[in-house]
Every structure is written in C-alpha cells, then in structure tokens.
N, C-alpha and C. Protein backbone atom coordinates (compact mmCIF):
# COMPACT_ATOMS: atom_id res chain seq x y z
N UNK A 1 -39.62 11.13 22.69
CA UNK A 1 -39.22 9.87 23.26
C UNK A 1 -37.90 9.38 22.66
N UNK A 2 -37.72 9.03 21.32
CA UNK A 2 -36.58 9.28 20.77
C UNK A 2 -35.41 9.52 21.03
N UNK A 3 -35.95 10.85 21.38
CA UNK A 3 -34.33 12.10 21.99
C UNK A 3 -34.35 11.62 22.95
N UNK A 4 -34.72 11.78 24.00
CA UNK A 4 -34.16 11.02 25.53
C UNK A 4 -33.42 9.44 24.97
N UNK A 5 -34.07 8.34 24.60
CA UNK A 5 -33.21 7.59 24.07
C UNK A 5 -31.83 7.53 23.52
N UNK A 6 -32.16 8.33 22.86
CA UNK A 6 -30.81 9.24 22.02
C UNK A 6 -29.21 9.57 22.82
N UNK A 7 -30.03 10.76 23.79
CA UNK A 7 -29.16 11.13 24.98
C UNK A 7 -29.04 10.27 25.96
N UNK A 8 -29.72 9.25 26.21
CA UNK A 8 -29.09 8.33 26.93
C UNK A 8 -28.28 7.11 26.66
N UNK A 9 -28.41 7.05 24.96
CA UNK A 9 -27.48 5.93 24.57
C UNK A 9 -26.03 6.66 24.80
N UNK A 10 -26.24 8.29 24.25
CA UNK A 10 -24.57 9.08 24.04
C UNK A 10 -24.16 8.87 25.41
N UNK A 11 -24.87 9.31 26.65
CA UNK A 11 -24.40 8.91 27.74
C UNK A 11 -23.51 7.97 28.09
N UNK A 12 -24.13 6.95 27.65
CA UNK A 12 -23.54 5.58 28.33
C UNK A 12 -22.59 5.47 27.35
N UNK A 13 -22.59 5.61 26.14
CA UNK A 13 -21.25 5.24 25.18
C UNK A 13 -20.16 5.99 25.66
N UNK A 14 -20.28 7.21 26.22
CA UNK A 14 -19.19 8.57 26.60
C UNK A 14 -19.00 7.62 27.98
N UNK A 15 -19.33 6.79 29.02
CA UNK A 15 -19.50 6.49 29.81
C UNK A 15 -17.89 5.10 29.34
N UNK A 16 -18.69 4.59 28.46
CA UNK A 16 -17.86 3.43 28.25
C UNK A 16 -16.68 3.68 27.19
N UNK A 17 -16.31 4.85 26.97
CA UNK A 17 -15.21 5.75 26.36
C UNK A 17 -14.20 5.78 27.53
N UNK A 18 -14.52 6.78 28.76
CA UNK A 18 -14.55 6.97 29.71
C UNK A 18 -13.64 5.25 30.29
N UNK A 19 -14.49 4.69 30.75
CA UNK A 19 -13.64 3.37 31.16
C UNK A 19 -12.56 3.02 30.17
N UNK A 20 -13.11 2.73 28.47
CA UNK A 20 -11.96 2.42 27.68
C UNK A 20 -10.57 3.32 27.97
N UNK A 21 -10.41 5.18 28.49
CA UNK A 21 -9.29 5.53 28.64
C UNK A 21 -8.89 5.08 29.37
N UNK A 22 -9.55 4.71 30.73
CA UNK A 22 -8.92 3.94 31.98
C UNK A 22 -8.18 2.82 31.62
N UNK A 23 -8.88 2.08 30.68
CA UNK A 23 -7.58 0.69 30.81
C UNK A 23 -6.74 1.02 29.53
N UNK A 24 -7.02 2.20 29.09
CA UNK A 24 -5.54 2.16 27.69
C UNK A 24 -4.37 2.87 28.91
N UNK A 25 -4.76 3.60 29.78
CA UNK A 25 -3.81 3.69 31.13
C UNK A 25 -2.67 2.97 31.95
N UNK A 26 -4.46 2.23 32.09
CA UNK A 26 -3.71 1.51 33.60
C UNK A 26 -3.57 -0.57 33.21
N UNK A 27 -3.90 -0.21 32.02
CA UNK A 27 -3.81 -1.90 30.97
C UNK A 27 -2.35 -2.84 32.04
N UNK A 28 -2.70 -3.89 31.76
CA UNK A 28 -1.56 -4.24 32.21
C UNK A 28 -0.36 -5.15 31.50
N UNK A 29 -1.23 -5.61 30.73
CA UNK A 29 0.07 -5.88 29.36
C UNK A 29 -0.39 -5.11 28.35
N UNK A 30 0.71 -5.09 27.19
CA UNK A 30 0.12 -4.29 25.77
C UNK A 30 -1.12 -5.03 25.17
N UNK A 31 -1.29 -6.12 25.13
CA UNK A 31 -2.56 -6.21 24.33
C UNK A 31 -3.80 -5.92 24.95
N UNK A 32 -3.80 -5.63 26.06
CA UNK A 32 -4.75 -5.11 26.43
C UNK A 32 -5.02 -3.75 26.59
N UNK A 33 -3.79 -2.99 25.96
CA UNK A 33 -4.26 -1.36 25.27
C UNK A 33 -4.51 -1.65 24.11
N UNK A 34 -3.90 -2.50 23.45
CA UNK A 34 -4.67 -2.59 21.75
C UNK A 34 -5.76 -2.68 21.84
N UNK A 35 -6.73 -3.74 22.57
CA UNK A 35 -7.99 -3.62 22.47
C UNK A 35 -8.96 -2.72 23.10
N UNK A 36 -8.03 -2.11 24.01
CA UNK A 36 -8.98 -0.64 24.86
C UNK A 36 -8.73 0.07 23.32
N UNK A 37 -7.70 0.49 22.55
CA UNK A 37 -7.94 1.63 21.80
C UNK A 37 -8.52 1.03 20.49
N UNK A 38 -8.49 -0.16 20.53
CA UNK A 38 -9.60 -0.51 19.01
C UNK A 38 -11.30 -0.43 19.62
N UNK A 39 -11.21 -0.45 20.69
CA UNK A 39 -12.85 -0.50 21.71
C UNK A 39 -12.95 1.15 21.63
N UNK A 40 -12.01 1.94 21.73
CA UNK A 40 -12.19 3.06 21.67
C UNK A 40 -12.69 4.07 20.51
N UNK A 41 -12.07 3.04 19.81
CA UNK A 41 -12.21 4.13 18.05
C UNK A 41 -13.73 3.25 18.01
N UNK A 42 -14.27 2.51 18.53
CA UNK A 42 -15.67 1.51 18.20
C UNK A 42 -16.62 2.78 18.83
N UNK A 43 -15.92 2.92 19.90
CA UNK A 43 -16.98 3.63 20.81
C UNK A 43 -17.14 5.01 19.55
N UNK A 44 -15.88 5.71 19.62
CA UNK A 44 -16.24 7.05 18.76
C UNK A 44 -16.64 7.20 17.98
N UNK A 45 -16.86 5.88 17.29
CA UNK A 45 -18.04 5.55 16.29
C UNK A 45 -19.10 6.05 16.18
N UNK A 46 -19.41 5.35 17.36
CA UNK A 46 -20.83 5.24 17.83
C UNK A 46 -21.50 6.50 18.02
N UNK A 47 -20.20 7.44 19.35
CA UNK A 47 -20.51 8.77 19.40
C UNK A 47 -20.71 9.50 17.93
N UNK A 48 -20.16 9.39 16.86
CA UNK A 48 -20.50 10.31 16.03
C UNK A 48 -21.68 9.98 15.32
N UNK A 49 -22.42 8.64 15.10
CA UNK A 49 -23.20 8.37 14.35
C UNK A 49 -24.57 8.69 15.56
N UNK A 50 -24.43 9.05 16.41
CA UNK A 50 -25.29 9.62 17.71
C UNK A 50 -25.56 10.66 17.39
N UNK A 51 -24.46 11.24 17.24
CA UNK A 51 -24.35 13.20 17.15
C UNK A 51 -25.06 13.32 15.67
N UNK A 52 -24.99 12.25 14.73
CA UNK A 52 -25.59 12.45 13.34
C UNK A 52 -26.94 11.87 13.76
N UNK A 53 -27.45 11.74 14.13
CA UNK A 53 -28.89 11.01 14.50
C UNK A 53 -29.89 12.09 15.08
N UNK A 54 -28.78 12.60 15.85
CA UNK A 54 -29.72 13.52 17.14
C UNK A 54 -29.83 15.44 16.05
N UNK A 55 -28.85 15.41 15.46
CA UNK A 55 -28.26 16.44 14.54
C UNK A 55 -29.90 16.17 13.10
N UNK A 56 -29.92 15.14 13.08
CA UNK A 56 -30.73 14.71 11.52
C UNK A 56 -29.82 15.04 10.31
N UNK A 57 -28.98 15.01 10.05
CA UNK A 57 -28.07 15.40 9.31
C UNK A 57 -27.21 13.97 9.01
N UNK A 58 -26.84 13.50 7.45
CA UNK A 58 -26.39 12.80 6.62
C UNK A 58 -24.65 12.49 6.49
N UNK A 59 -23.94 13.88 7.27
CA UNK A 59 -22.43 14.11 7.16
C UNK A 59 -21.95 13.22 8.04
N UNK A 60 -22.49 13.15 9.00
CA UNK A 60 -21.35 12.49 9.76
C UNK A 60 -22.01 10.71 10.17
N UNK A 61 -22.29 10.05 8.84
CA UNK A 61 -22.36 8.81 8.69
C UNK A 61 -21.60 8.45 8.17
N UNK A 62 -20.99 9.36 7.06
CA UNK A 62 -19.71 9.57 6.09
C UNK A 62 -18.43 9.15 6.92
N UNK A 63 -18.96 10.60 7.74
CA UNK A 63 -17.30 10.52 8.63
C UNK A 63 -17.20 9.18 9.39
N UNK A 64 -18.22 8.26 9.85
CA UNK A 64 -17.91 7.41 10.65
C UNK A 64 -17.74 5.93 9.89
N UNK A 65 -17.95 6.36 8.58
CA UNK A 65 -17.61 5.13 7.59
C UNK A 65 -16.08 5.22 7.38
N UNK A 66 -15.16 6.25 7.50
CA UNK A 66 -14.11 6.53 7.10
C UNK A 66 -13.14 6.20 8.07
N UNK A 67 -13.87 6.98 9.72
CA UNK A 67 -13.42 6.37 10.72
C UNK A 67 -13.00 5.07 11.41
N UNK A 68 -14.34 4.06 10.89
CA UNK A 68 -13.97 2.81 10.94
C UNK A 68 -12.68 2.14 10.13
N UNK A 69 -13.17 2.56 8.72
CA UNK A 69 -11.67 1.97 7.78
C UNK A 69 -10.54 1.96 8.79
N UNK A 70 -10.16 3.50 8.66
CA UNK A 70 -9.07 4.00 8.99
C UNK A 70 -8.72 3.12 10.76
N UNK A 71 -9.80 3.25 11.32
CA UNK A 71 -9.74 2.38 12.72
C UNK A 71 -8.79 0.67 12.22
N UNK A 72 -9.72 0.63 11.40
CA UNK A 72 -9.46 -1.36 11.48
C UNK A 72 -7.84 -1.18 10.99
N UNK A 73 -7.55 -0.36 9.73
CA UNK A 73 -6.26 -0.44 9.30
C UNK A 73 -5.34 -0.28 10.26
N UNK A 74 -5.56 0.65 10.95
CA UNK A 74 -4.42 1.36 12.15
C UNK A 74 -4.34 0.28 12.84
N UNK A 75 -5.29 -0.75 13.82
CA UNK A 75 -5.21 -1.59 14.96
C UNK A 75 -4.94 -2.61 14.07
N UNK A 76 -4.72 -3.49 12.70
CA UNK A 76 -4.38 -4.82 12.13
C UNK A 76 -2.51 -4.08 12.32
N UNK A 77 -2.42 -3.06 11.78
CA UNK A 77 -0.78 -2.39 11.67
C UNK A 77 -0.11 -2.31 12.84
N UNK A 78 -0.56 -1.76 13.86
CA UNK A 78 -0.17 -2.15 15.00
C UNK A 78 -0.20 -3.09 15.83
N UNK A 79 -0.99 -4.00 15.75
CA UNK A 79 -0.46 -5.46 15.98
C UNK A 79 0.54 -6.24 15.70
N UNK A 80 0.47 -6.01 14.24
CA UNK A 80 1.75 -6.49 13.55
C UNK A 80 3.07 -6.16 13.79
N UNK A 81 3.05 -4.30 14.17
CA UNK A 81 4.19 -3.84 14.70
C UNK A 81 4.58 -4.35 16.03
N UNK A 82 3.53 -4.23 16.83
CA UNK A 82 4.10 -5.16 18.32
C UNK A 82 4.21 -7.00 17.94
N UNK A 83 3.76 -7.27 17.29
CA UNK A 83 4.39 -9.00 16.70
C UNK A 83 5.71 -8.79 16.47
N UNK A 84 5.91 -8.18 15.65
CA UNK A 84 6.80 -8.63 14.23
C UNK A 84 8.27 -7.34 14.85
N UNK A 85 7.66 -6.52 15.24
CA UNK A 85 8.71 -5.31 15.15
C UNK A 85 8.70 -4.60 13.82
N UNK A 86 7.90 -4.82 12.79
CA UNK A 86 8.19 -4.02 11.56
C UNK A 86 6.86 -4.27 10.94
N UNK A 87 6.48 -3.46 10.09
CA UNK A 87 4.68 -3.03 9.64
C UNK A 87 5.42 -3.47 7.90
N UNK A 88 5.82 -3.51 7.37
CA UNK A 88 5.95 -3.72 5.79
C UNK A 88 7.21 -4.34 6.23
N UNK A 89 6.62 -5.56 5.35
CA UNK A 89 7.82 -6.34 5.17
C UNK A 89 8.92 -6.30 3.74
C-alpha cells in the first residue's frame, strides 16, 4: 500500500516539475522564472527524498539536505543579481 502511495506521490511531483519547466519557459516577467526555478529545485527535492524512501536507503536524504542549502543560496544570489546588478558588494 505504501509503494503505490509512493509512486503516486513521484508521479504527481514529476508532474508538477513538468509544469514548473513550462513557466521557467514561457514566464512572463523574470520573477516569475525565479520562482518557477526555486519551485523547481523544491520539487527535486522532493523527487529525491521519494527515490530515498522507495530505495529504503539513508544516502539520498543527505543529498537532499545539501540540495536544499545550495537551492536557497543560489535563488537569495540571484535575486539580488537581478535587483542590484551585482551579487557581492
């Protein structure tokens, strides 16, 4: 019961990946690709801590702790770069 759960949450997250590329596309101002690709790195989150669930395996909770960091740092930096024009002041 589980596993079907499982595979149907990955579904729908790959689903809503799926839409997130659509509007980092077809967005129509920039901030609305910033938040498709910060929604995106959320989603691939998700997918990997899925794939570690369904897997039973401990590694890739790791990787998606690292992923996030690295997510939040990248999308606060690039904001700033589309604000400001420059990431270190």
């Amino acid at each position: 019961m589980i596993g079907t759960a499982l595979h149907l949450a990955f579904a729908a997250v790959s689903l809503a990946l799926l839409c997130n590329c659509w509007r980092l596309m077809r967005g129509p101002a920039l901030g609305d690709r910033i938040v498709a690709l910060d929604t995106m790195v959320i989603n691939a989150i998700a997918i990997i801590i899925l794939i570690g669930m369904i897997g039973e395996t401990n590694a890739y909770f790791e990787a998606a702790l690292l992923m996030a960091m690295v997510g939040f740092v990248s999308t606060i930096a690039y904001c700033k770069f589309v604000l400001r024009g420059d990431i270190v002041e």
